[in-house]
Structure formats: structure tokens, C-alpha cells
Protein backbone atom coordinates (compact mmCIF):
# COMPACT_ATOMS: atom_id res chain seq x y z
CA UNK A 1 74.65 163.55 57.41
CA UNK A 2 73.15 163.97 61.03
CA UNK A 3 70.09 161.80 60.16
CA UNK A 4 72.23 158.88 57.81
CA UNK A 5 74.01 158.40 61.45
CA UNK A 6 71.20 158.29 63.14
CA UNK A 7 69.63 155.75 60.79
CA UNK A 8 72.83 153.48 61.16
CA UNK A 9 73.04 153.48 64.51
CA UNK A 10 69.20 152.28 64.80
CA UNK A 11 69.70 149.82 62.14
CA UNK A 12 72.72 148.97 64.30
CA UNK A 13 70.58 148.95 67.62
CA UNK A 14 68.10 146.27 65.73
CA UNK A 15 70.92 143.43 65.03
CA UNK A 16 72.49 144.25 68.71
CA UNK A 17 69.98 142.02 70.64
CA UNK A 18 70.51 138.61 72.43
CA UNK A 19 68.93 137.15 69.25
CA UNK A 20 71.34 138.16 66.76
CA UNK A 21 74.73 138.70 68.77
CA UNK A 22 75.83 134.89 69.18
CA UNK A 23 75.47 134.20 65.71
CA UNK A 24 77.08 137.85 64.48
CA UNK A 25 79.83 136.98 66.94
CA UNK A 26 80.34 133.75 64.91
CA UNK A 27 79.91 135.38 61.60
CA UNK A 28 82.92 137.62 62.35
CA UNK A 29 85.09 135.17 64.19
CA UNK A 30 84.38 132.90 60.67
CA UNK A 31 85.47 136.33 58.86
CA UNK A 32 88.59 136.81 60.57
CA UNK A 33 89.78 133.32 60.16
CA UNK A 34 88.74 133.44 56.12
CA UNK A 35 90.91 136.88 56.23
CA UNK A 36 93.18 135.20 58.04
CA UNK A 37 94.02 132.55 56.36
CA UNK A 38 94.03 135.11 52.86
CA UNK A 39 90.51 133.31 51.60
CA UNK A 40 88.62 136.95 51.29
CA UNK A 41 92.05 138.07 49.52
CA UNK A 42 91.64 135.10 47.16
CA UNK A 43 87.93 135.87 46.77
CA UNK A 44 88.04 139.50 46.10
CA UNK A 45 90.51 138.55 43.75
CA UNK A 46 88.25 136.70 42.09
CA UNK A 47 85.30 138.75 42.08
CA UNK A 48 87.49 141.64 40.44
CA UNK A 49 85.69 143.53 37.98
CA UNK A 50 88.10 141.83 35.20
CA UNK A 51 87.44 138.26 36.29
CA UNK A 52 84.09 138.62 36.59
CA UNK A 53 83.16 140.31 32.90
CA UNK A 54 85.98 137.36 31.55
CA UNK A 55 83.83 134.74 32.77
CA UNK A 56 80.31 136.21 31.72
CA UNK A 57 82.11 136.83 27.83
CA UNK A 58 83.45 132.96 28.19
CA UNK A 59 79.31 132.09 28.97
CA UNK A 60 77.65 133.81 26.47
């Protein structure tokens, strides 16, 4: 369990630079707007296990 933490957090380190934080920052501020405004409700909704297999019966 020790080492899986250790992995995440330098996984973690790797997206934590100058490079990547603006656009994470506006990844998540996007996210919490979707949430929000119940979007990611509406689309894990949607991608329910239910939905999903209806719509691959009413394709094939």
C-alpha cells in the first residue's frame, strides 16, 4: 500500500509543474461549473450501465 502511495504522489509530482497547472486549474474550474450547473449529474446519468447496454441493443 506504502509503494501505490508513493507511485501516486510521483505521478502527482509529474502533472504539478508550471506546464500543466494553468491548464489543470482550468480543467477543474470547467468541472465545477459542469457539476455545478448538474451537467456531470446528467451525464453520469447517461452513461449508467442501463443506458448504455439499451443503446448498444438499439445499434445492433
Amino acid at each position: 500500500m506504502v509503494g501505490n502511495q508513493l507511485e501516486f504522489e510521483s505521478k502527482l509530482l509529474e502533472v504539478l509543474t508550471p506546464e500543466y497547472l494553468e491548464p489543470l486549474i482550468k480543467f477543474l474550474k470547467v468541472i465545477k461549473r459542469l457539476d455545478e450547473l448538474g451537467i456531470l449529474d446528467s451525464l453520469n446519468d447517461l452513461l449508467n450501465n442501463e443506458v448504455v447496454e439499451d443503446l448498444v441493443k438499439k445499434t445492433y
